[in-house]
Each structure stands twice: as C-alpha cells, then as structure tokens.
PDB file of N, CA and C in Angstrom:
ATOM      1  N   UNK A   1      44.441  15.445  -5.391  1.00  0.00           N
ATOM      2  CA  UNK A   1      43.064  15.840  -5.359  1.00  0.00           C
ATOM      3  C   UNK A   1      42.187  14.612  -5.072  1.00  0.00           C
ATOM      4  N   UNK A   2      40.780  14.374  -4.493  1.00  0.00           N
ATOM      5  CA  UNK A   2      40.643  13.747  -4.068  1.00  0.00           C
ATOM      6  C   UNK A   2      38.863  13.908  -5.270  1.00  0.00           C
ATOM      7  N   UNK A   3      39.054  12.456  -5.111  1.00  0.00           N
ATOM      8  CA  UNK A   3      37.544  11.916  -5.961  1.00  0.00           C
ATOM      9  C   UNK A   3      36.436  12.445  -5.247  1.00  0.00           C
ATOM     10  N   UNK A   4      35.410  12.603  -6.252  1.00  0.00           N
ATOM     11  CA  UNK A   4      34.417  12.412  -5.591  1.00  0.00           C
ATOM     12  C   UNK A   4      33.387  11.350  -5.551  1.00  0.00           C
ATOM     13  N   UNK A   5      32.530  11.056  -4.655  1.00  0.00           N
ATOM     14  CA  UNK A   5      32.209   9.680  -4.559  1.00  0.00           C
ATOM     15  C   UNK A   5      30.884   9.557  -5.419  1.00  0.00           C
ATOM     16  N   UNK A   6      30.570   8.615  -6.195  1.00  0.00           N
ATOM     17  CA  UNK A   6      29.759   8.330  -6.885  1.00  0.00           C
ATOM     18  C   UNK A   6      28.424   8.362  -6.460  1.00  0.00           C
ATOM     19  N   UNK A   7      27.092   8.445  -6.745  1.00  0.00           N
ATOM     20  CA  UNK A   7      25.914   8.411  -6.541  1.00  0.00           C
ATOM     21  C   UNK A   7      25.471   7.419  -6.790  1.00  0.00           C
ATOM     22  N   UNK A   8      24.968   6.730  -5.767  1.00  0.00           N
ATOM     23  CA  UNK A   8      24.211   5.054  -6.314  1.00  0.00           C
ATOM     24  C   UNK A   8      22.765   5.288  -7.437  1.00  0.00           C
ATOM     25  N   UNK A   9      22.991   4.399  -8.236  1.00  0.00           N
ATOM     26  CA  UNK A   9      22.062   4.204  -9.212  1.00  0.00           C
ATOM     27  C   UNK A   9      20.808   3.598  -8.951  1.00  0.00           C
ATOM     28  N   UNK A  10      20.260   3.419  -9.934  1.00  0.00           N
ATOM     29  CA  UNK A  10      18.958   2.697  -9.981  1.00  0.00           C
ATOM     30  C   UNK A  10      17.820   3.846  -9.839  1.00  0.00           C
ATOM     31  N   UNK A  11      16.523   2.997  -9.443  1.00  0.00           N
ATOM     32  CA  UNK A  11      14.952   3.850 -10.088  1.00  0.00           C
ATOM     33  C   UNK A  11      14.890   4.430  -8.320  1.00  0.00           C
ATOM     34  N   UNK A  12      14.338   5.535  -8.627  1.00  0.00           N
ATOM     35  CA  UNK A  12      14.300   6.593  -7.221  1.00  0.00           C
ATOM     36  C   UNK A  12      13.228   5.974  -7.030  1.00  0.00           C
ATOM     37  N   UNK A  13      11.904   5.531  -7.348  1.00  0.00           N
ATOM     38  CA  UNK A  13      10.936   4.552  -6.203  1.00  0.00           C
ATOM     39  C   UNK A  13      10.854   2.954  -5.731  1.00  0.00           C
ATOM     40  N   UNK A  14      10.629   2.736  -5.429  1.00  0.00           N
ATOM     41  CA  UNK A  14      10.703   1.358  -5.116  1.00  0.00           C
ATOM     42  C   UNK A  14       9.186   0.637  -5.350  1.00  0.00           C
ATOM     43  N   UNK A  15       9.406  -0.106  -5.941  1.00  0.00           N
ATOM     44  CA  UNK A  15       8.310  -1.293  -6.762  1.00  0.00           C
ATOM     45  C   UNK A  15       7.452  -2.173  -5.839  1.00  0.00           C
ATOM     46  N   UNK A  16       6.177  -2.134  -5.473  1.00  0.00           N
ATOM     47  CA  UNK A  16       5.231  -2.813  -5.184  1.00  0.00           C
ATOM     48  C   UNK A  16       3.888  -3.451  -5.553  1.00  0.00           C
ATOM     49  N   UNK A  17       3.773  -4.335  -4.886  1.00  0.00           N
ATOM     50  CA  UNK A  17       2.560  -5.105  -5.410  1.00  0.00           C
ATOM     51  C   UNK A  17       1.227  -4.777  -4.240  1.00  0.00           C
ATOM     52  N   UNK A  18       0.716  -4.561  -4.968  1.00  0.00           N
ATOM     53  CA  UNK A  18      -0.584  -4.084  -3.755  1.00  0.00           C
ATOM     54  C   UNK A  18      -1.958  -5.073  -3.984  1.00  0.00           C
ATOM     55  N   UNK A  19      -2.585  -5.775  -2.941  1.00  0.00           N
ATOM     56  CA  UNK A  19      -3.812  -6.515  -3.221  1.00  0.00           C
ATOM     57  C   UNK A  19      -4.991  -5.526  -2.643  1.00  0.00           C
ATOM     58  N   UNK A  20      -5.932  -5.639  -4.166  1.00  0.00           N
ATOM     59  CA  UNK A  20      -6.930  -4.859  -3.447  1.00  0.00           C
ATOM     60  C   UNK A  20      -8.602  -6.201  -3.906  1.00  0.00           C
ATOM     61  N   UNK A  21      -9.295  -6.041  -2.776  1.00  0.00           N
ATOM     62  CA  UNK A  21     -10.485  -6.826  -2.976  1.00  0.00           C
ATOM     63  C   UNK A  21     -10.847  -6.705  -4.556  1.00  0.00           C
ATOM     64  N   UNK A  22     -11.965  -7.825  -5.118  1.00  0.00           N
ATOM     65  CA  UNK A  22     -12.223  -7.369  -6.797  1.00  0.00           C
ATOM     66  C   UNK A  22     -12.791  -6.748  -6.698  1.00  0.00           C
ATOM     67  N   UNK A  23     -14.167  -6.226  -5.786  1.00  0.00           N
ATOM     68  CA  UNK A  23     -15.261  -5.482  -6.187  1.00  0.00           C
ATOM     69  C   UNK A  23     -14.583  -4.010  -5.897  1.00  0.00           C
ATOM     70  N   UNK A  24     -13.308  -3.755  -5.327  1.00  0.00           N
ATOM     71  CA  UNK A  24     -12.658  -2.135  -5.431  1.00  0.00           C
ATOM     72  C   UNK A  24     -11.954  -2.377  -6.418  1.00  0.00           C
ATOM     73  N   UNK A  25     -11.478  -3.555  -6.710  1.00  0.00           N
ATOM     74  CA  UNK A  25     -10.621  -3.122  -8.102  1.00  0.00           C
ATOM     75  C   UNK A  25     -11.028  -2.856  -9.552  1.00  0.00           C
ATOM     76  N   UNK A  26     -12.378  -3.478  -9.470  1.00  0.00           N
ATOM     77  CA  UNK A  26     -13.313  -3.368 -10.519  1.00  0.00           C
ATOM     78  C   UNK A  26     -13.697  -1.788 -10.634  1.00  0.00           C
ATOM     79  N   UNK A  27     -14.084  -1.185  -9.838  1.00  0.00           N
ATOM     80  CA  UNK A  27     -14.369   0.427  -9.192  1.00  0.00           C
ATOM     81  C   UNK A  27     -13.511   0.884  -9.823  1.00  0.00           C
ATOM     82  N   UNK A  28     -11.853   1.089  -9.214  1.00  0.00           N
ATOM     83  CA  UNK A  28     -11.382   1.992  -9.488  1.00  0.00           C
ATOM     84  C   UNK A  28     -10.882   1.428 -11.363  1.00  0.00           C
ATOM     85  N   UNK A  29     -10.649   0.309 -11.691  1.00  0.00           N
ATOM     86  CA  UNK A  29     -10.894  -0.125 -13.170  1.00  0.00           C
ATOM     87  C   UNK A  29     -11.642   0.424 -13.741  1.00  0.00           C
ATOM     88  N   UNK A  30     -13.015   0.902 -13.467  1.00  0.00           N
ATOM     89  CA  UNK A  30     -13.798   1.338 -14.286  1.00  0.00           C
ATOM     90  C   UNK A  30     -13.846   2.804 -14.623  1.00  0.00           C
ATOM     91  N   UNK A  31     -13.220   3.592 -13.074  1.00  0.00           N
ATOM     92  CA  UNK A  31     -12.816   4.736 -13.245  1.00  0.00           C
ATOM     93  C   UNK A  31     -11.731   5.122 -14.061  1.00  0.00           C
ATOM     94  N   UNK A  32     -11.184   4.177 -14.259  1.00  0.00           N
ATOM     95  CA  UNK A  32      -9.776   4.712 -14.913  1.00  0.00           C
ATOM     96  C   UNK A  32      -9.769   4.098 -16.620  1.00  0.00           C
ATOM     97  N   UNK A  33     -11.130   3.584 -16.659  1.00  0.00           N
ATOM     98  CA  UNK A  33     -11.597   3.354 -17.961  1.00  0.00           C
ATOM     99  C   UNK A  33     -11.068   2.415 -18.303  1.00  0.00           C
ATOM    100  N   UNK A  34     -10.256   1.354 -18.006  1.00  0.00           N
ATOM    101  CA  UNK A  34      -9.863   0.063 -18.295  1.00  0.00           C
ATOM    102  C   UNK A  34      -8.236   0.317 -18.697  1.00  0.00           C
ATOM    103  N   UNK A  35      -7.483   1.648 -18.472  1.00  0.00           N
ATOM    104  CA  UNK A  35      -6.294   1.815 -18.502  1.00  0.00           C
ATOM    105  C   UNK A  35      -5.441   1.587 -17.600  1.00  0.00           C
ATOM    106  N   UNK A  36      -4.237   0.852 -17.872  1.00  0.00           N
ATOM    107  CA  UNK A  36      -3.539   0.660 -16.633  1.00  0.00           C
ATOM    108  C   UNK A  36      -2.907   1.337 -16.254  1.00  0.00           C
ATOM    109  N   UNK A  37      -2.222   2.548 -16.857  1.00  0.00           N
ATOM    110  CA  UNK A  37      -1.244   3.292 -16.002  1.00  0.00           C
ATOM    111  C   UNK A  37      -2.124   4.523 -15.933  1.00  0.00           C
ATOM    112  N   UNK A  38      -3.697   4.595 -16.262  1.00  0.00           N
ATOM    113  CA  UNK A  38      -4.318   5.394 -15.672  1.00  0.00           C
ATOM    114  C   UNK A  38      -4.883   4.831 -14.115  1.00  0.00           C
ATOM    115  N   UNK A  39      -5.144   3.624 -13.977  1.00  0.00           N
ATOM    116  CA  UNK A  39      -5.063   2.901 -12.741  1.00  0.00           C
ATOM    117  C   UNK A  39      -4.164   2.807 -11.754  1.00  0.00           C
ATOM    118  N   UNK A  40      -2.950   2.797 -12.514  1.00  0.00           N
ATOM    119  CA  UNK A  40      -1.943   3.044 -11.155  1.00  0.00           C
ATOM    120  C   UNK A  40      -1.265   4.228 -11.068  1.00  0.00           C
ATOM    121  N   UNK A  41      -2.084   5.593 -11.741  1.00  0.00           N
ATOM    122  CA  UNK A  41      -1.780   6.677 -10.832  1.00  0.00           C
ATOM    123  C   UNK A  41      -3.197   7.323 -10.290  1.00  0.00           C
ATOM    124  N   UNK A  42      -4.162   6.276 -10.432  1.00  0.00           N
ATOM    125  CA  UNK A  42      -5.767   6.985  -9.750  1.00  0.00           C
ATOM    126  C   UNK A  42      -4.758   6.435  -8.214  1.00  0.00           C
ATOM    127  N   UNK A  43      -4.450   4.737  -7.906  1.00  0.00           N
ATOM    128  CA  UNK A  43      -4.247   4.116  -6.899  1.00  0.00           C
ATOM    129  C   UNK A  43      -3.135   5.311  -6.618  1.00  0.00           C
ATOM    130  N   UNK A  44      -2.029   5.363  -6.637  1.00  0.00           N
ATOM    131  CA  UNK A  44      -0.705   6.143  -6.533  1.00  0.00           C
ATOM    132  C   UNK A  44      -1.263   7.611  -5.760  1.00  0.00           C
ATOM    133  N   UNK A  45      -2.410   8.300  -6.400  1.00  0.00           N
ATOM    134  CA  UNK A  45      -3.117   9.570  -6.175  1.00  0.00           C
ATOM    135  C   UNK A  45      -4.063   9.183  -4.872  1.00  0.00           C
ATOM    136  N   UNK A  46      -4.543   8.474  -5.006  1.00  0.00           N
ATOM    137  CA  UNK A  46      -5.598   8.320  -3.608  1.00  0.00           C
ATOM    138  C   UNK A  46      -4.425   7.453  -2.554  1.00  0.00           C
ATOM    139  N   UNK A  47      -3.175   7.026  -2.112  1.00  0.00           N
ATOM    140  CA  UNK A  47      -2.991   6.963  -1.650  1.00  0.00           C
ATOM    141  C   UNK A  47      -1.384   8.198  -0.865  1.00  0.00           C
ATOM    142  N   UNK A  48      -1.316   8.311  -2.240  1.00  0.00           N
ATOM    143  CA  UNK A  48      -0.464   9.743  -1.263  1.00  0.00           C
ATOM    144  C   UNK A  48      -1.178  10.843  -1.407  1.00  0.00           C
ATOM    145  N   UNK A  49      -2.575  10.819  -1.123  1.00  0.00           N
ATOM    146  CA  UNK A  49      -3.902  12.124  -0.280  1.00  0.00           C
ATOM    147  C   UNK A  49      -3.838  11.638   0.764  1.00  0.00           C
ATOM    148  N   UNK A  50      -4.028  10.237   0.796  1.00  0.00           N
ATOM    149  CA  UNK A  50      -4.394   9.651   2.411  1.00  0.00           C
ATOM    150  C   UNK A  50      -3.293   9.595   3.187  1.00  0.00           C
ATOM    151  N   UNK A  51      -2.044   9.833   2.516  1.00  0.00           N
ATOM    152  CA  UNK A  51      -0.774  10.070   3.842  1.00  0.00           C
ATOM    153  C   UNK A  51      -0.590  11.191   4.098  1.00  0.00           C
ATOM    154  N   UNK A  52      -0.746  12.091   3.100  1.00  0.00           N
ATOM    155  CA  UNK A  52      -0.577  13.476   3.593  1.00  0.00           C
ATOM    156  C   UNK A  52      -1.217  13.730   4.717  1.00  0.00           C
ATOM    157  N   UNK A  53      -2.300  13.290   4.583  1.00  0.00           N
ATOM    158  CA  UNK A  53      -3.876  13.638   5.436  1.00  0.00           C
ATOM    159  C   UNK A  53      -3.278  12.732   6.856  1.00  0.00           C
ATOM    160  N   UNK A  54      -2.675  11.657   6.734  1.00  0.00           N
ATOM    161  CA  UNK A  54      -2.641  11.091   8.055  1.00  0.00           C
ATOM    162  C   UNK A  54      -1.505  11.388   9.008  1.00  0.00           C
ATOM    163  N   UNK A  55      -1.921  11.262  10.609  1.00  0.00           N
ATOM    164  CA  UNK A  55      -0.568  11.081  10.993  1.00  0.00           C
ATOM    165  C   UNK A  55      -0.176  10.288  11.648  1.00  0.00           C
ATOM    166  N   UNK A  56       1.371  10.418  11.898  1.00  0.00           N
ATOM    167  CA  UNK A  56       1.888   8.645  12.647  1.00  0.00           C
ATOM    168  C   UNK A  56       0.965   7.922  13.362  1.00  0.00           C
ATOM    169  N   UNK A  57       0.894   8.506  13.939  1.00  0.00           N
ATOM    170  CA  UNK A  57      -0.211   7.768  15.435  1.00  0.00           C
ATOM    171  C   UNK A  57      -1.363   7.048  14.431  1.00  0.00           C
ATOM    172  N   UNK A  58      -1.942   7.718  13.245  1.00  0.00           N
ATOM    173  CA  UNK A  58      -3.379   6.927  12.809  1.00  0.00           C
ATOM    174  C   UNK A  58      -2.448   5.751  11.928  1.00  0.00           C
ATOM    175  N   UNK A  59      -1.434   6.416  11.569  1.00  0.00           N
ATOM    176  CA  UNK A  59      -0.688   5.168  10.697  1.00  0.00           C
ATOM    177  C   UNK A  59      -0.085   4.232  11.365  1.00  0.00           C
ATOM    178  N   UNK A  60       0.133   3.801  12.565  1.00  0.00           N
ATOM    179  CA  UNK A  60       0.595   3.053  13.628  1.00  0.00           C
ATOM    180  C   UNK A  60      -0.887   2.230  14.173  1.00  0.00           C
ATOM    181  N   UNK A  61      -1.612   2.765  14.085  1.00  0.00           N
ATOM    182  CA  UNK A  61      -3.018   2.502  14.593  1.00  0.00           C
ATOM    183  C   UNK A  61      -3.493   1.223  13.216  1.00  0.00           C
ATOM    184  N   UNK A  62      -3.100   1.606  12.032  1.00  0.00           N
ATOM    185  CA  UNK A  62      -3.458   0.372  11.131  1.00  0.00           C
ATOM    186  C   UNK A  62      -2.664  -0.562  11.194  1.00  0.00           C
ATOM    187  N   UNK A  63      -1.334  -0.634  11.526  1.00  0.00           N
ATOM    188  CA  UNK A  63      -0.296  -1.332  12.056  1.00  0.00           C
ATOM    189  C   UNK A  63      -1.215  -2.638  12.846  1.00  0.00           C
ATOM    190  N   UNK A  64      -1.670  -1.654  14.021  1.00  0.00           N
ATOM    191  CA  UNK A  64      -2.160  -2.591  15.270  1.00  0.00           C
ATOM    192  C   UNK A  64      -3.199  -2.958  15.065  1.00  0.00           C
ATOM    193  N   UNK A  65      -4.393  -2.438  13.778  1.00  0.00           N
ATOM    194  CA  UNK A  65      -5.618  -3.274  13.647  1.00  0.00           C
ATOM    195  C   UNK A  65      -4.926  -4.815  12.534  1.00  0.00           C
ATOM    196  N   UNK A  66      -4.123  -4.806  11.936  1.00  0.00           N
ATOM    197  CA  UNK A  66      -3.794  -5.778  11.030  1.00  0.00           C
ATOM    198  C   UNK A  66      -2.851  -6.921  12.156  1.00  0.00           C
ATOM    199  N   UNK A  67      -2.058  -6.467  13.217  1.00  0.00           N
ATOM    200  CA  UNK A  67      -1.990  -7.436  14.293  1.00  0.00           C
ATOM    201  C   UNK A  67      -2.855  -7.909  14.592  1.00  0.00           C
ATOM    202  N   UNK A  68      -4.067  -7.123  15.122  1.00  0.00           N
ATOM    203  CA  UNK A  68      -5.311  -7.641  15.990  1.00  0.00           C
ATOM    204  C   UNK A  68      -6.377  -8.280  14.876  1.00  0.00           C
ATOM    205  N   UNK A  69      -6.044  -8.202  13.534  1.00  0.00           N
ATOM    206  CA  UNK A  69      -6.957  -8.953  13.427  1.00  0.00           C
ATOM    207  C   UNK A  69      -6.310 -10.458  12.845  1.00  0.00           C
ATOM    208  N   UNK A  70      -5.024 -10.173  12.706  1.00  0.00           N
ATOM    209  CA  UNK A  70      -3.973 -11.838  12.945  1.00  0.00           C
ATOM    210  C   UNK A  70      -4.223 -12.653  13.814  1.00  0.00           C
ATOM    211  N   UNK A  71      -4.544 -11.835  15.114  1.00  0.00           N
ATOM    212  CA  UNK A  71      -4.564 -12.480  16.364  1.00  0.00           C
ATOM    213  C   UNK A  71      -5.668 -13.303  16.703  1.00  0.00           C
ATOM    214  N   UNK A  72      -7.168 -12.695  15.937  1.00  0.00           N
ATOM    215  CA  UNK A  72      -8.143 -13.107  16.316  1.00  0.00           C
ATOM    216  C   UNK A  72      -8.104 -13.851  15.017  1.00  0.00           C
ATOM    217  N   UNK A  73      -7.943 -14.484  13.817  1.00  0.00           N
ATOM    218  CA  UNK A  73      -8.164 -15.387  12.770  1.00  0.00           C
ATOM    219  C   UNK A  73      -7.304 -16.770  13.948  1.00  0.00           C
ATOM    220  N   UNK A  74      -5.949 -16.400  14.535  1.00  0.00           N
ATOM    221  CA  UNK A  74      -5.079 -17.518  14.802  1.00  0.00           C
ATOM    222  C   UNK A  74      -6.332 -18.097  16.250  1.00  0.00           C
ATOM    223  N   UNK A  75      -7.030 -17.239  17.075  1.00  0.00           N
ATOM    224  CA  UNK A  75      -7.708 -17.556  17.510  1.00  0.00           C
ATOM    225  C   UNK A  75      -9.203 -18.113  17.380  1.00  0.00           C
ATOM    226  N   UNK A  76      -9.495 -18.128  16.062  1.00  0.00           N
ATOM    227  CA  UNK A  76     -10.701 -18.641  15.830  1.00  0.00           C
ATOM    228  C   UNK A  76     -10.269 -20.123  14.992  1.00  0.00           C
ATOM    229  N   UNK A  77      -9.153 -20.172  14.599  1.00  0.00           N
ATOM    230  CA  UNK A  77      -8.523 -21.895  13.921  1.00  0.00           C
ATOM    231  C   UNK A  77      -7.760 -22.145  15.131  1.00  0.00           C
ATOM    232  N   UNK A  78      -8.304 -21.881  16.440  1.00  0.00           N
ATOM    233  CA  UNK A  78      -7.605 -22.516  17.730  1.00  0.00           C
ATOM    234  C   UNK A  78      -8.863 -23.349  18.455  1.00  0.00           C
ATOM    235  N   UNK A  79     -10.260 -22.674  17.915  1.00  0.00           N
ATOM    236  CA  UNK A  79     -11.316 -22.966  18.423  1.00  0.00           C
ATOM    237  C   UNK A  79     -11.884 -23.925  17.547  1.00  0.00           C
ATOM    238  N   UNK A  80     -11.589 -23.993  16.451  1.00  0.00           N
ATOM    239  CA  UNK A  80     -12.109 -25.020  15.227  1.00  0.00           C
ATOM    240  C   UNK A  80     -11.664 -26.133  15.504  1.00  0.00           C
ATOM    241  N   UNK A  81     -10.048 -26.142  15.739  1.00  0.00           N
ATOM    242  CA  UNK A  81      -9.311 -27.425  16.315  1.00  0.00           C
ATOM    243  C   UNK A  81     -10.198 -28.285  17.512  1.00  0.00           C
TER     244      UNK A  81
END
C-alpha cells in the first residue's frame, strides 16, 4: 500500500511589513482607537476591498508608476551631480 504524502506545514499567510506615511498612519491609528490588531485588520480590510475592486491591468499600472517614479528620482540625483 502506498503512503500518502504529507501536507507542508506552517501559517497559511505570509508575513509583511508595510510602510505607510505618519500622517495616514496616525488616521487610520486613531480609527482603530489606538489598538493594534484592530489596526491591522482596518489595514488588512481596506486593502483586500481595493483588490477585489481592482484589475490586473490597474494593478500592473502601479507596478509601472513606482518604476517611473524610480526613474525620475535616479534622474533628478543625475542633475544635482
């Protein structure tokens, strides 16, 4: 008879660090009343609305504004030089 193969372990999401400006983090801090894991499911909640809501193409589209705006910082410390 033959085994069956095991299921890999560990936590079904994967762990990130997210930077948000202070004056939004202060915002949604204040909304969430100074709780943290009420904070990181306001953040968690407003961002899987905004994927549902989006599609590839607009999510590919932030892709290419965060290139383009790499491109133009490496080009403005080209002009400082």
């Amino acid at each position: 008879m033959a085994k069956k193969g095991r299921k890999k372990g560990g936590p079904r999401y994967r762990r990130i660090s997210l930077s948000l400006p202070k004056r939004l983090y202060y915002v949604l801090n204040g909304v969430a009343m100074g709780d943290e894991k009420k904070l990181n499911r306001l953040i968690k909640g407003i961002l899987e609305d905004k994927l549902m809501e989006s599609t590839v193409a607009e999510l590919e589209m932030y892709l290419g504004r965060g290139e383009e705006m790499e491109e133009e910082e490496e080009a403005e410390e080209e002009k400082r030089e």
